[in-house]
N, C-alpha and C. Protein backbone atom coordinates (compact mmCIF):
# COMPACT_ATOMS: atom_id res chain seq x y z
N UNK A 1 0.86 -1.18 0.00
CA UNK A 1 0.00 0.00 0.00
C UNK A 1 0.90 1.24 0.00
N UNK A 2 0.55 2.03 -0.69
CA UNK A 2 1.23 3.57 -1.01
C UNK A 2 0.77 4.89 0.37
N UNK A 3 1.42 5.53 0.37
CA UNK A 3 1.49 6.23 1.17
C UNK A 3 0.16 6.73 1.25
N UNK A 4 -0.35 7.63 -0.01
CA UNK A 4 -1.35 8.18 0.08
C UNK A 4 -2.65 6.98 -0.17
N UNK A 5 -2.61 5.69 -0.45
CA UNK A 5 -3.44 5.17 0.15
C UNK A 5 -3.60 4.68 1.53
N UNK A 6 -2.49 4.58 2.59
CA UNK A 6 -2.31 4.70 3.58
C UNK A 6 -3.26 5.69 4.62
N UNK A 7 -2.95 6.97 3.80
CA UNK A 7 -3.57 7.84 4.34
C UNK A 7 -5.48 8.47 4.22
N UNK A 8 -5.37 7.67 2.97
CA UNK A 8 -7.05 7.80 2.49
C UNK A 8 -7.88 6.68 3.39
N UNK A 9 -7.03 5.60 3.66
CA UNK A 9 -7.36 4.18 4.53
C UNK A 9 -7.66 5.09 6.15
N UNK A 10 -6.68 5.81 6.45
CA UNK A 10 -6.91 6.28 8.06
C UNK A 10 -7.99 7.40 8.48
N UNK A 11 -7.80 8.13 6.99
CA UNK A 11 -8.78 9.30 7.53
C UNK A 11 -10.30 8.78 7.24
N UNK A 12 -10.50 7.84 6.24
CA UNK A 12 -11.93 7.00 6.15
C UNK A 12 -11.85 6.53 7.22
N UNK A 13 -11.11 5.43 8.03
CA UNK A 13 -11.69 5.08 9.40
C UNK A 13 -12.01 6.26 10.69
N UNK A 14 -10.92 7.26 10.39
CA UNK A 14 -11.12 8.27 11.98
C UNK A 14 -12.71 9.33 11.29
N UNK A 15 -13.13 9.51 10.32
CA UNK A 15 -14.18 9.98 9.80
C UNK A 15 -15.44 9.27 9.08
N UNK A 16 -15.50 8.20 9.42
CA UNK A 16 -16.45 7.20 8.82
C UNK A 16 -17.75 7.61 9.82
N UNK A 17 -18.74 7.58 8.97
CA UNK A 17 -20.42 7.59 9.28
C UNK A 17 -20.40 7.01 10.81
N UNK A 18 -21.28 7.34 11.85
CA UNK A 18 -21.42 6.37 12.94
C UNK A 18 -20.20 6.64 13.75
N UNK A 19 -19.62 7.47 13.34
CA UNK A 19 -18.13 7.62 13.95
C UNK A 19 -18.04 8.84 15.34
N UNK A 20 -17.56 8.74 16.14
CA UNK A 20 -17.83 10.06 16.96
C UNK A 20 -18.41 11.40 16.47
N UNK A 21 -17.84 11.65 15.40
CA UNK A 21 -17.86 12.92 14.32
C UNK A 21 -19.19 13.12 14.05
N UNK A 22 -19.94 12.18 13.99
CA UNK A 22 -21.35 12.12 13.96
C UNK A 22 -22.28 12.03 14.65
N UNK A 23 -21.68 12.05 15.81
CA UNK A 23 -22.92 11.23 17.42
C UNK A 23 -23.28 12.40 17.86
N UNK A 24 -24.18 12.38 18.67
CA UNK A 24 -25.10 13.38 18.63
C UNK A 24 -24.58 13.66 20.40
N UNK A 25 -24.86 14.98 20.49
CA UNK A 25 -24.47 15.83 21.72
C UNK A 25 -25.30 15.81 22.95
N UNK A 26 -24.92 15.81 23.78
CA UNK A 26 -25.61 15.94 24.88
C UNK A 26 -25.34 17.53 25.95
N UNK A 27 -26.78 18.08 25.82
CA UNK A 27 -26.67 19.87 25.82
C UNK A 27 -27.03 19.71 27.42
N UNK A 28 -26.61 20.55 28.42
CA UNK A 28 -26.76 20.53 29.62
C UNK A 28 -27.63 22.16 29.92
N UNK A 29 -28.65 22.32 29.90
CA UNK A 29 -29.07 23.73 29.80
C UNK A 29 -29.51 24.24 31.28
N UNK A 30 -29.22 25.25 32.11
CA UNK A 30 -29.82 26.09 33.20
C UNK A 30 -30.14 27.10 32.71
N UNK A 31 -31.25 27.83 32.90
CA UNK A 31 -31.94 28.88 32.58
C UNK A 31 -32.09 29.32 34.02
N UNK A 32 -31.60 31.12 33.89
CA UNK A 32 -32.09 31.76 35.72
C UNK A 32 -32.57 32.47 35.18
N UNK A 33 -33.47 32.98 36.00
CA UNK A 33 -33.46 34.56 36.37
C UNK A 33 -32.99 35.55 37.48
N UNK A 34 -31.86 36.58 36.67
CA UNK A 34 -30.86 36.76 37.67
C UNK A 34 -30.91 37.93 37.93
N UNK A 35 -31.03 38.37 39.20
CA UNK A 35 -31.60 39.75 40.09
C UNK A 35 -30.10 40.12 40.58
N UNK A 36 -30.89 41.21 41.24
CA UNK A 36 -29.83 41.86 42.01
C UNK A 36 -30.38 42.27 43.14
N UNK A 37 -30.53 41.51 44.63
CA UNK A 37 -31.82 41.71 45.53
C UNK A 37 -30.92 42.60 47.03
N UNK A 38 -31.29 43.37 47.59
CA UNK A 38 -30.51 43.34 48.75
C UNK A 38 -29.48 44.12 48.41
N UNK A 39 -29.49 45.33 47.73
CA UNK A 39 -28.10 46.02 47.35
C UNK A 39 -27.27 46.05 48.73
N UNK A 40 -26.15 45.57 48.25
CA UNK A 40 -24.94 45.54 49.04
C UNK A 40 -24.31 44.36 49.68
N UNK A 41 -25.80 42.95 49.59
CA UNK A 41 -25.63 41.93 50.01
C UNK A 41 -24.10 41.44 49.19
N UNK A 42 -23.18 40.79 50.27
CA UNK A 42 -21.92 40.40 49.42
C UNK A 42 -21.77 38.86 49.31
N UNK A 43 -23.27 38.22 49.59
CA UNK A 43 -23.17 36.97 49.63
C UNK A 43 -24.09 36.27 48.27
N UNK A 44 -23.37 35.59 47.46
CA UNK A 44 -24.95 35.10 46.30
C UNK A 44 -25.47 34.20 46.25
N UNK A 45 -26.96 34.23 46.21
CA UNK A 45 -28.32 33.35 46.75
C UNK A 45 -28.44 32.59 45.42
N UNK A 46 -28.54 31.12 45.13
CA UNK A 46 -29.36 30.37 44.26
C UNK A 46 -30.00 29.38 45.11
N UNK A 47 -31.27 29.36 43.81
CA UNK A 47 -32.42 28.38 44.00
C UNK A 47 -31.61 27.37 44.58
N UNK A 48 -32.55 26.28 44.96
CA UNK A 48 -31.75 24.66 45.37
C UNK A 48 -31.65 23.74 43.66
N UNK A 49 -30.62 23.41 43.93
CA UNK A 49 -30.38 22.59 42.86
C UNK A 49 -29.71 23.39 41.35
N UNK A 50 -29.46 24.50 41.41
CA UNK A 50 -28.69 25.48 40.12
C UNK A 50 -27.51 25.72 41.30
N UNK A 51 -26.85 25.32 42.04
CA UNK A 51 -25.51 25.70 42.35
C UNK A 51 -24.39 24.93 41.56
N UNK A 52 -24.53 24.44 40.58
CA UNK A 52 -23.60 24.49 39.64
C UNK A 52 -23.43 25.19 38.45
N UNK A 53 -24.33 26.31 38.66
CA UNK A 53 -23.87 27.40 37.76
C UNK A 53 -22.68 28.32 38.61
N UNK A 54 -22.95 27.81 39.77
CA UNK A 54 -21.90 29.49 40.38
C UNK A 54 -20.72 29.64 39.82
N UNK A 55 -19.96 28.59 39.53
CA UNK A 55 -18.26 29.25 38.86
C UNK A 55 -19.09 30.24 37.58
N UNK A 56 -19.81 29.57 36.55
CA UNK A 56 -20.36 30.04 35.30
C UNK A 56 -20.70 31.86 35.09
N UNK A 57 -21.32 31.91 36.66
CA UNK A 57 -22.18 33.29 36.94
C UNK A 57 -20.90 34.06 37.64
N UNK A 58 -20.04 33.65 38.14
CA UNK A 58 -19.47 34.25 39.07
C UNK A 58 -19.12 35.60 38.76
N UNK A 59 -18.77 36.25 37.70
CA UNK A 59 -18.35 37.54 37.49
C UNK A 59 -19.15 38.23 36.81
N UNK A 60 -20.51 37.60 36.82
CA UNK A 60 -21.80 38.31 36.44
C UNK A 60 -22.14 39.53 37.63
N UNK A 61 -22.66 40.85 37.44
CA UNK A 61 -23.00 41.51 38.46
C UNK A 61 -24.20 41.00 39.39
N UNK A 62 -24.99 39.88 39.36
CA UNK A 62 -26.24 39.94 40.04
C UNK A 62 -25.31 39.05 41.25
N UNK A 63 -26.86 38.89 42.47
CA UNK A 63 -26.39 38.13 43.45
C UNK A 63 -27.61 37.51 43.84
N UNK A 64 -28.49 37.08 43.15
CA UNK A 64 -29.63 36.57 43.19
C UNK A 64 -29.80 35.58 41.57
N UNK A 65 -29.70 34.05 41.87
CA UNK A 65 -30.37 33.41 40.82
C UNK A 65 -31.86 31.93 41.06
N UNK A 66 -32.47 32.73 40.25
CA UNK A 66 -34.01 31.95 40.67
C UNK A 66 -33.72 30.86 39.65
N UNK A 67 -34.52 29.93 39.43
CA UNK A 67 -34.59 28.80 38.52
C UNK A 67 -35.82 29.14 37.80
N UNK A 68 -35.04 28.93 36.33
CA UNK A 68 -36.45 28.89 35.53
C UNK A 68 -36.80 27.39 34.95
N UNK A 69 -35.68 27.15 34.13
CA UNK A 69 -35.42 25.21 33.63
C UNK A 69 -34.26 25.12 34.05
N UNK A 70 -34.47 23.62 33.76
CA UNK A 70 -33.27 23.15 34.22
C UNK A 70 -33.44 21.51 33.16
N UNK A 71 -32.70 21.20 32.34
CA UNK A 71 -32.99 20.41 31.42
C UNK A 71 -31.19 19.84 30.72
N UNK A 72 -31.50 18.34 30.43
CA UNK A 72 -30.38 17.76 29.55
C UNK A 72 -31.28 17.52 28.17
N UNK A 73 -30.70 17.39 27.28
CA UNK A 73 -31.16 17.00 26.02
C UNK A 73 -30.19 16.47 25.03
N UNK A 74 -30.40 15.31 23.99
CA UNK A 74 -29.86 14.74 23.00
C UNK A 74 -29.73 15.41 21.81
N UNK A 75 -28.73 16.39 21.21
CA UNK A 75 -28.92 17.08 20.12
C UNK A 75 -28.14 16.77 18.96
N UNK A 76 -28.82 15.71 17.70
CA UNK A 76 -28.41 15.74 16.61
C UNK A 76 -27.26 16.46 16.01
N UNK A 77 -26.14 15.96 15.99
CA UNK A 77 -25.16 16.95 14.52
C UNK A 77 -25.80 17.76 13.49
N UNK A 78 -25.65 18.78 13.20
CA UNK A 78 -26.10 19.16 12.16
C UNK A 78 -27.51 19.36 12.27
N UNK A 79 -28.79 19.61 13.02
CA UNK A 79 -29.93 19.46 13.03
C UNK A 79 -30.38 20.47 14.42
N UNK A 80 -31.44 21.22 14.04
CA UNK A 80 -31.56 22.08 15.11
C UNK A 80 -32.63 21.33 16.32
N UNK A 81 -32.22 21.69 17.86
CA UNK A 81 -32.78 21.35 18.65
C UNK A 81 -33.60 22.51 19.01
N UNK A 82 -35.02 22.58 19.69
CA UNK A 82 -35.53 23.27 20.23
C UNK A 82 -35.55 23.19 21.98
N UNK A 83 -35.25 23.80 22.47
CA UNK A 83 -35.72 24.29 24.26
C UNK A 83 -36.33 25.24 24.49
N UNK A 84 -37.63 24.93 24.43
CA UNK A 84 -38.35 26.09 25.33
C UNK A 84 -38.43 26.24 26.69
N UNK A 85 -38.19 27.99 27.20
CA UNK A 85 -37.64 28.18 27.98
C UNK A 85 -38.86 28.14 29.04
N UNK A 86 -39.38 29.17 28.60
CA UNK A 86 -40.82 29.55 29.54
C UNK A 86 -41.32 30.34 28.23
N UNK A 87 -42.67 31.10 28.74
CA UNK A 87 -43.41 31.66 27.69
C UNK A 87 -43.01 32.44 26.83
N UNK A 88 -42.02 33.15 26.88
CA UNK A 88 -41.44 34.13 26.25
C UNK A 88 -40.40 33.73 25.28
N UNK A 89 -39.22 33.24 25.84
CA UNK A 89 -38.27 32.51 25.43
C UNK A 89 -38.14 31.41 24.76
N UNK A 90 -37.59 30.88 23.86
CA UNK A 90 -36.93 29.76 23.34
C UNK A 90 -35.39 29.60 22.91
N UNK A 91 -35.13 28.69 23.00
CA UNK A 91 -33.75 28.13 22.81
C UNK A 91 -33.63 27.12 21.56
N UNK A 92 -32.45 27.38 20.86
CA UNK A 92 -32.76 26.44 19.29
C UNK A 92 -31.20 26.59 19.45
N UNK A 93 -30.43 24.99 19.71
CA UNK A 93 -29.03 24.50 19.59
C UNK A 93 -29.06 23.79 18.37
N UNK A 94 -27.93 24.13 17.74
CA UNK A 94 -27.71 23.40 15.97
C UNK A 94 -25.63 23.37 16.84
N UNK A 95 -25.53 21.87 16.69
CA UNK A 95 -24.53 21.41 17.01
C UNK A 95 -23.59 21.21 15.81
N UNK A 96 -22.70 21.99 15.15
CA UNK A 96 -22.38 21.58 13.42
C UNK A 96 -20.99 20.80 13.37
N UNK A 97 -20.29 21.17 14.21
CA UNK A 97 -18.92 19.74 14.13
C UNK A 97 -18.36 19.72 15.03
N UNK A 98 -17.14 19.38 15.55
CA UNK A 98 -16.21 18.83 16.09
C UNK A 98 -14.62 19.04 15.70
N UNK A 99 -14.11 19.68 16.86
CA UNK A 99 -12.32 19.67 16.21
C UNK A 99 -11.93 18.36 16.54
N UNK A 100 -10.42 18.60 16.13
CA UNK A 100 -9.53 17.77 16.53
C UNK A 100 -9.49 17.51 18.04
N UNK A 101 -9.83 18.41 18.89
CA UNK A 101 -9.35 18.63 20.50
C UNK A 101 -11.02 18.50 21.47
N UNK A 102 -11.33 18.00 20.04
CA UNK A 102 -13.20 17.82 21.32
C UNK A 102 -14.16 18.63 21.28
N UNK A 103 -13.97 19.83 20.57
CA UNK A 103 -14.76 21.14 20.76
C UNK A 103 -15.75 21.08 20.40
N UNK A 104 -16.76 21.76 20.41
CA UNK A 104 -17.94 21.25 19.66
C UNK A 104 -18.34 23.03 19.33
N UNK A 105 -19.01 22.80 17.99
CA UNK A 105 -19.51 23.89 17.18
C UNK A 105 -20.40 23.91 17.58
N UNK A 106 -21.07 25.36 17.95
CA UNK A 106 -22.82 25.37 18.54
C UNK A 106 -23.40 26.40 17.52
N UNK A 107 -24.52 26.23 17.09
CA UNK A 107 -25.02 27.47 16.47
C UNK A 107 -25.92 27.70 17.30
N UNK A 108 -26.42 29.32 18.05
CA UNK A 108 -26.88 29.16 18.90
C UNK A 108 -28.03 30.25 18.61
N UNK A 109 -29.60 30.20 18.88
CA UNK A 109 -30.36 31.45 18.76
C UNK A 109 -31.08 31.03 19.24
N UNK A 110 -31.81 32.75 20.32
CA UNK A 110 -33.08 32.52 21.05
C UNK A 110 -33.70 33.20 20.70
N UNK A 111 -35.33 33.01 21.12
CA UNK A 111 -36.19 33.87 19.97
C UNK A 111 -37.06 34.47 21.41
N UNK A 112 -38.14 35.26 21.29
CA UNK A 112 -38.43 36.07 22.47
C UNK A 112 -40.17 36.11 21.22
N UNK A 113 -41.14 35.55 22.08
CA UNK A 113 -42.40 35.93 21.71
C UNK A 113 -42.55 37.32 21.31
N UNK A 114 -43.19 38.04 20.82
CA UNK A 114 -43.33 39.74 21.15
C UNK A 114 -45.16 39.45 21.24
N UNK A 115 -45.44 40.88 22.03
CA UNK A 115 -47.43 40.35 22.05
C UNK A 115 -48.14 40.70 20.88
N UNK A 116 -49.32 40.27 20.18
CA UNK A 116 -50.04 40.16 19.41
C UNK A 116 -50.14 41.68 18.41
N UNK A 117 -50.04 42.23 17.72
CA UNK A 117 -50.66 40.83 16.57
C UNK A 117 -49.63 40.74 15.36
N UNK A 118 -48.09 40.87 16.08
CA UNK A 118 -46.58 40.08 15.55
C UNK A 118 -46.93 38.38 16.43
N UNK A 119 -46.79 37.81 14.59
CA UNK A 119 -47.19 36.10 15.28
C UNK A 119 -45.99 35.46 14.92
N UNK A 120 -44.94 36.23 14.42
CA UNK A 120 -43.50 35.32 14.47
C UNK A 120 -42.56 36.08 15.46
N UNK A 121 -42.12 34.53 16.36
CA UNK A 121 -40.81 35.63 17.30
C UNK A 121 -39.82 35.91 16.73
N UNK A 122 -39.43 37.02 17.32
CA UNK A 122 -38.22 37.58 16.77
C UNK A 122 -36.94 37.25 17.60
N UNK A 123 -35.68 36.76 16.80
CA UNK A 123 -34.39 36.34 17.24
C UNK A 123 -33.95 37.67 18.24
N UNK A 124 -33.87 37.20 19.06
CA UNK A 124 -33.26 38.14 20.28
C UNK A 124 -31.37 38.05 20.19
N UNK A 125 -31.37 36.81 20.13
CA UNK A 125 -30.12 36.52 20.11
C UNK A 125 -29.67 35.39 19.13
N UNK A 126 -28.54 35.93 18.43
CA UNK A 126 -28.17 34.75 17.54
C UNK A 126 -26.73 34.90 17.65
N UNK A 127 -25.86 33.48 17.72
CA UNK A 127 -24.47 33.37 17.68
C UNK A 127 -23.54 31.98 17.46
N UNK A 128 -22.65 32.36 17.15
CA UNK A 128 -21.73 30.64 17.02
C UNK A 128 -20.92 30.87 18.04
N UNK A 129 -20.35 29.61 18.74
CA UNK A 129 -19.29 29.28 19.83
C UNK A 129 -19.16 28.21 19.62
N UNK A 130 -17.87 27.76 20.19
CA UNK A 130 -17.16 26.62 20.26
C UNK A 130 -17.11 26.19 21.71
N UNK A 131 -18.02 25.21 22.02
CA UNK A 131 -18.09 24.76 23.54
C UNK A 131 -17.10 23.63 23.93
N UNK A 132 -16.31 23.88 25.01
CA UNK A 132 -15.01 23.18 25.25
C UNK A 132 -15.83 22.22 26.52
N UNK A 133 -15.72 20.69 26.40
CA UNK A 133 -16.30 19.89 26.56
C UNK A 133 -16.25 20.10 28.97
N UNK A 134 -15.31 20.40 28.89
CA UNK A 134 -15.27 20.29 30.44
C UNK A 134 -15.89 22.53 31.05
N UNK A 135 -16.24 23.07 30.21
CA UNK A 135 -16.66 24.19 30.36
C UNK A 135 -17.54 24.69 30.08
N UNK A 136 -18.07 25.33 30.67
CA UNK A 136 -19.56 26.07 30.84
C UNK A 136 -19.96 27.37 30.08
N UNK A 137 -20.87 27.66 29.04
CA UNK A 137 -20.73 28.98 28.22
C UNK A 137 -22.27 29.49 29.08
N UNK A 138 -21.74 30.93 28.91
CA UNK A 138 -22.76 31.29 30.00
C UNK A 138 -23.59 32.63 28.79
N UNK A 139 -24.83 32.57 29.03
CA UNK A 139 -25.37 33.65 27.72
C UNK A 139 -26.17 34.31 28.31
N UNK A 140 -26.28 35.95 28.14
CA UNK A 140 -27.41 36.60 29.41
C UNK A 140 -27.57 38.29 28.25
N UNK A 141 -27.87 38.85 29.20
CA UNK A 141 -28.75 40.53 28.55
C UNK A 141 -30.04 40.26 27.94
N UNK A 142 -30.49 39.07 28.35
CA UNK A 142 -32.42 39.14 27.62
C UNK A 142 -33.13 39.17 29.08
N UNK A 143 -33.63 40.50 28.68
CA UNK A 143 -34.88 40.88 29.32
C UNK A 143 -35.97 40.21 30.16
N UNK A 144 -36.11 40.05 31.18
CA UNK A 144 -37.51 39.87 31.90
C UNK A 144 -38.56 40.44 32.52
N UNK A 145 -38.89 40.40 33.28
CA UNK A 145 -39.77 41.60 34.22
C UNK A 145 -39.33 41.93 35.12
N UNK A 146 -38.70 41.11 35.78
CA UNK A 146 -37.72 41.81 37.17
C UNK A 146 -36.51 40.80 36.82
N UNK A 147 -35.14 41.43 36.67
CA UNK A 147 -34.20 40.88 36.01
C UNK A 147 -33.54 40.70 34.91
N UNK A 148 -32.54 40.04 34.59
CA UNK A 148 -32.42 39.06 33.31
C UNK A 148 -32.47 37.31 33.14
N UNK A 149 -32.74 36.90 31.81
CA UNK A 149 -32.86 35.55 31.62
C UNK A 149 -31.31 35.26 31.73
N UNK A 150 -30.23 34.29 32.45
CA UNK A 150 -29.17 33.36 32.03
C UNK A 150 -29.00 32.64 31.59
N UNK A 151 -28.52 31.81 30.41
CA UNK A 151 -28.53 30.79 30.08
C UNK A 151 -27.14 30.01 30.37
N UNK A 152 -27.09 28.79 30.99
CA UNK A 152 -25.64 28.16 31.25
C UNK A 152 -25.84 26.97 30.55
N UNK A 153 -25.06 26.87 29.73
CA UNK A 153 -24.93 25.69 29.07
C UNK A 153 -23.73 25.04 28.74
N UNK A 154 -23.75 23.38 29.03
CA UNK A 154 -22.44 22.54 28.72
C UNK A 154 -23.13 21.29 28.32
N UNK A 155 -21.86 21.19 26.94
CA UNK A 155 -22.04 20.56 25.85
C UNK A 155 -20.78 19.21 25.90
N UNK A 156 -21.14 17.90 25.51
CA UNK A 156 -20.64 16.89 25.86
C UNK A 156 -20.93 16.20 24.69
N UNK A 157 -19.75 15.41 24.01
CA UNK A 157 -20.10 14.62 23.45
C UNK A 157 -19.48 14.11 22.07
């Protein structure tokens, strides 16, 4: 065998169908709503069960995080996932590849209801990142009624 069939032989096996390159992601999503309660309090309050956002939030200005979801999900390569958040909000993860080093491509946009009689939501937020498998991407500045929405999300897979 020749070199460059050598090499057409290795990269068909490390990129073949069914192959990691293709398996589908597993999205770790927390949604807060994150206040700022108690000006001056120097201590920060979360719900029970979101204290593994705190490294994520930590250099966020609030000191108050409520729970809105809290959700894992299976997300297709290449194929958009939906998370709805609460009434307002939605979440739509499109997972598109994979480096060499694990990373994973996110395409990421949330859409925000607006009230009647606009009957398509409008993208509040749209963006790409590269989610590093042992780290937490943290996404925030959308609007609530008292607060903002957070989104913490880690991507595996």
């Amino acid at each position: 065998m020749n070199l460059l069939g050598l090499t057409v032989a290795l990269a068909a096996s490390f990129l073949a169908p069914g192959d990691d390159q293709d398996s589908p992601v597993s999205l770790r999503v927390v949604a807060v709503q994150a206040l700022t309660e108690e000006t001056g309090r120097r201590t920060t309050q979360f719900d029970p069960g979101i204290t593994e956002i705190a490294d994520a939030v930590k250099q966020l200005p609030f000191n108050t995080y409520h729970k809105i979801k809290m959700t894992t999900v299976t997300a297709p390569l290449r194929k958009e996932t939906q998370i709805p958040i609460n009434p307002t909000y939605c979440l739509y993860v499109t997972p598109m590849s994979r480096d060499s080093s694990g990373r994973i491509q996110l395409n990421i946009r949330v859409t925000m209801k607006l009230p009647a009689p606009r009957a398509k939501p409008l993208n509040a937020l749209t963006t790409t990142l590269w989610a590093v498998p042992s780290k937490k991407l943290t996404l925030g500045g959308l609007k609530l009624d008292k607060g903002e929405l957070v989104l913490v999300l880690a991507a595996r897979g």
